[in-house]
Protein backbone atom coordinates (compact mmCIF):
# COMPACT_ATOMS: atom_id res chain seq x y z
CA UNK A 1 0.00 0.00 0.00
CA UNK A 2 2.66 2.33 0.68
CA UNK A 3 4.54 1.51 -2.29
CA UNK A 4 1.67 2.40 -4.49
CA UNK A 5 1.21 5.51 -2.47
CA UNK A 6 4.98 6.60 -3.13
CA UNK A 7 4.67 5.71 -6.71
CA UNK A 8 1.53 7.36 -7.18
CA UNK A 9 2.78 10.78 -5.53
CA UNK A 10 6.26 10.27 -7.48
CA UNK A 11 4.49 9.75 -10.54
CA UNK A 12 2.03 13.09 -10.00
CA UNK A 13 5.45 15.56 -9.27
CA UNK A 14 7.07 14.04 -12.52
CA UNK A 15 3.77 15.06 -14.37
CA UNK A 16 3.91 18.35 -12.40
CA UNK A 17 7.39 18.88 -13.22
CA UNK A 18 7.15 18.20 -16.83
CA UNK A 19 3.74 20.04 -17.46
CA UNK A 20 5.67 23.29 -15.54
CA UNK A 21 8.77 22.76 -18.63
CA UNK A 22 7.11 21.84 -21.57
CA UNK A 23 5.05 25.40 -21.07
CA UNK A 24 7.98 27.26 -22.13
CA UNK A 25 9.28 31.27 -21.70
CA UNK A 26 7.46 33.55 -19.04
CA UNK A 27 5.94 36.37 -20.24
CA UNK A 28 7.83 39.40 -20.42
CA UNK A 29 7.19 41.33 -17.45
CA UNK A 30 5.71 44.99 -18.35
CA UNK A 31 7.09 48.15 -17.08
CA UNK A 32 10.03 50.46 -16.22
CA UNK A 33 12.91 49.19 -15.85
CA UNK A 34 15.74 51.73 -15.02
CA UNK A 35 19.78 51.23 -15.48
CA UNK A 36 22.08 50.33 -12.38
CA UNK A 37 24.60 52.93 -14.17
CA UNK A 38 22.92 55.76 -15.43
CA UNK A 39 19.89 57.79 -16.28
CA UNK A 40 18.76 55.62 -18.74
CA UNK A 41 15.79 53.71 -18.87
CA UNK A 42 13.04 51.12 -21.12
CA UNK A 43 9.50 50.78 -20.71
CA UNK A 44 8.02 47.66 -21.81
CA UNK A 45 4.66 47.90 -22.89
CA UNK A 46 2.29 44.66 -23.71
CA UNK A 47 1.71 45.22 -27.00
CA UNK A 48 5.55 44.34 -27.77
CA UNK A 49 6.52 47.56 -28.28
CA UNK A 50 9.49 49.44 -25.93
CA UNK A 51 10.74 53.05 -25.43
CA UNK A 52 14.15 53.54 -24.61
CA UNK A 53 15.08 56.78 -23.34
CA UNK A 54 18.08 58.79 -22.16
CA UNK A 55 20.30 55.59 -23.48
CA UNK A 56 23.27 56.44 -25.86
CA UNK A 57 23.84 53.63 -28.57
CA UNK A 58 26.11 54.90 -30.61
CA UNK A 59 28.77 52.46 -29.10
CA UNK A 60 26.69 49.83 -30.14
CA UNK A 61 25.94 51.22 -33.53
CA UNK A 62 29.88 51.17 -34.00
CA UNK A 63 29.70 47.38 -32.96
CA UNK A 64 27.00 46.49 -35.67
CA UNK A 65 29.25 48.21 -38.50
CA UNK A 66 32.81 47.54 -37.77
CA UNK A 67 31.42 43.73 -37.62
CA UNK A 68 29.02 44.22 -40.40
CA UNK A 69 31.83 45.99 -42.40
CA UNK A 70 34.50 43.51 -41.49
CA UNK A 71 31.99 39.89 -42.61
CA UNK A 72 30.70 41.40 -45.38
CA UNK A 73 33.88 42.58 -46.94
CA UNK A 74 32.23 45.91 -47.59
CA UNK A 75 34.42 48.20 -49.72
CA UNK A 76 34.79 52.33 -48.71
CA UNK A 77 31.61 53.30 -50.17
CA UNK A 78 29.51 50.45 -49.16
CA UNK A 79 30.95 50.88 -45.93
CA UNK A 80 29.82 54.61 -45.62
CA UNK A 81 26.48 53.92 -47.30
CA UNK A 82 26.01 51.27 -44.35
CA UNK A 83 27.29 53.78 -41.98
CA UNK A 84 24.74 56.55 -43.19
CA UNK A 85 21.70 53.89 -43.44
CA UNK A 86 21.90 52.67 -39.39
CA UNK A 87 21.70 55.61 -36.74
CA UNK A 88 20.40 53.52 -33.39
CA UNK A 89 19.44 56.60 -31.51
CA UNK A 90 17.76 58.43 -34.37
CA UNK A 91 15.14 55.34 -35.29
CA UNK A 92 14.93 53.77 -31.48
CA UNK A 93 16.15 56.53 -28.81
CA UNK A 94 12.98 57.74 -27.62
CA UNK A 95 10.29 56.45 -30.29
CA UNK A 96 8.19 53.65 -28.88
CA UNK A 97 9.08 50.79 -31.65
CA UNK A 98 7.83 47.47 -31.82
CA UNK A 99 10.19 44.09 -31.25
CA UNK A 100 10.55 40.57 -31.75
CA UNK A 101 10.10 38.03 -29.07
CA UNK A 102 12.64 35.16 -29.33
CA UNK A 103 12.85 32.29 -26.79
CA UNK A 104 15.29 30.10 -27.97
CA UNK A 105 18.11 30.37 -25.67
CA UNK A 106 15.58 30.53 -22.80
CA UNK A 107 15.89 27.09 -21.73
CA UNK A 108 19.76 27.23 -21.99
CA UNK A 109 20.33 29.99 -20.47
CA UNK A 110 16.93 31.78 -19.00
CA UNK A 111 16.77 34.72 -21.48
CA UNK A 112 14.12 35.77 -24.10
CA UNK A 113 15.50 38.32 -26.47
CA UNK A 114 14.12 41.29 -27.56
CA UNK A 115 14.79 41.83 -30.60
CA UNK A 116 15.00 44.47 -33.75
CA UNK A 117 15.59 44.50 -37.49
CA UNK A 118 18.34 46.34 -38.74
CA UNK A 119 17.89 47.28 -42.65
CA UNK A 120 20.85 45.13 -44.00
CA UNK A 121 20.84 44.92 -47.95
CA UNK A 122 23.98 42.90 -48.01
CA UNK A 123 22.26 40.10 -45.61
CA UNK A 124 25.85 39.37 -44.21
CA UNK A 125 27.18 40.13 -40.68
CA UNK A 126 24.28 41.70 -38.18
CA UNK A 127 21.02 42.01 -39.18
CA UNK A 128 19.33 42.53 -35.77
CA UNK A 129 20.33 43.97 -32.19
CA UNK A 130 18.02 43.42 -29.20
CA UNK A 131 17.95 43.44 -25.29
CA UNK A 132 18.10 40.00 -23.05
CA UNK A 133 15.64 40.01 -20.55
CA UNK A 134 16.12 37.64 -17.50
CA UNK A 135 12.74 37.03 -16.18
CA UNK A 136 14.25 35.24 -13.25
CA UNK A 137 16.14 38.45 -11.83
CA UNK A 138 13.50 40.97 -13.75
CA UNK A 139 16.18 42.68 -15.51
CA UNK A 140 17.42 43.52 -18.96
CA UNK A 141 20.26 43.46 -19.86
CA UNK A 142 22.39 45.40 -23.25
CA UNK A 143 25.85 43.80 -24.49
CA UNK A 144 27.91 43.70 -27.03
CA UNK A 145 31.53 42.85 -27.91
CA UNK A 146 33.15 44.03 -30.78
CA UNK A 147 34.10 41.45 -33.15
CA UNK A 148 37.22 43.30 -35.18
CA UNK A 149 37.51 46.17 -32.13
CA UNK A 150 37.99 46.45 -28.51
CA UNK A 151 34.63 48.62 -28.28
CA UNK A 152 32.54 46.94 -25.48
CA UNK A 153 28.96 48.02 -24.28
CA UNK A 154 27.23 46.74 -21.17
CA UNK A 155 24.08 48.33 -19.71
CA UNK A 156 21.90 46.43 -16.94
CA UNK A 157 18.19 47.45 -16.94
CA UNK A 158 16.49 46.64 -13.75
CA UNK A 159 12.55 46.64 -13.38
CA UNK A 160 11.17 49.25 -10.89
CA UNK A 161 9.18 48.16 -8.27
């Protein structure tokens, strides 16, 4: 009797447990979330849209071009036309755009990306930028490593209680 008792239970938090994985990434959590180093700040909104505000990205912009540049073997006027085409804080500083949701690395590493197109005719090298957001800690987080530079960005967005 016992043994069907511990069996039964065991069997019920296996179900449990495998109901709770198989229903994948958590929502991302609406709101303000505000950076541990600066005045900067998101919003989320439901609707999968964000405003970022008071957030500099022309480090990152730099990032997305010296890599884009460098993969694509862009020559000096392709490489200025690319450079004239992307301006991060002109078409997402302070303009409520709409992003992508992707949840692929989420059960490797607990992050859903936010994610945004950047107009890339050449379809080589970086073709979006977005934000992680790590439901488990409510923050969001904005990094990048250069690829053919040293240039580094790192922001950590925190939500506001």
């Amino acid at each position: 009797m016992i043994k069907k008792s511990l069996g039964l239970l065991l069997s019920v938090v296996v179900l449990i447990c495998f109901a709770a994985c198989s229903l994948g990434a958590p929502k991302i959590k609406c709101g303000v979330y505000r950076s541990e180093t600066s005045d900067a700040y998101l919003e989320v909104f439901d609707d999968n849209t964000v405003q970022i505000a008071n957030c500099d990205l022309s480090v990152l912009e730099k990032i997305l071009e010296d890599d884009t540049i460098y993969m694509a073997e862009l020559n000096e006027s392709d490489s200025e036309d690319l450079r004239e085409r992307w301006d991060l804080n002109r078409d997402y500083v302070d303009n409520r755009v709409k992003y992508e949701r992707d949840d692929e690395f989420y059960k490797y590493e607990g992050s859903i990306g936010l994610i945004f197109p950047l107009d890339n005719p050449y379809g080589v090298g970086c073709t979006t930028w977005g934000f992680s957001y790590y439901p488990a800690g409510e923050k969001i987080i904005l990094a990048a490593d250069g690829l053919v530079s040293d240039d580094h960005i790192s922001e950590i967005f925190v939500l506001e209680k």
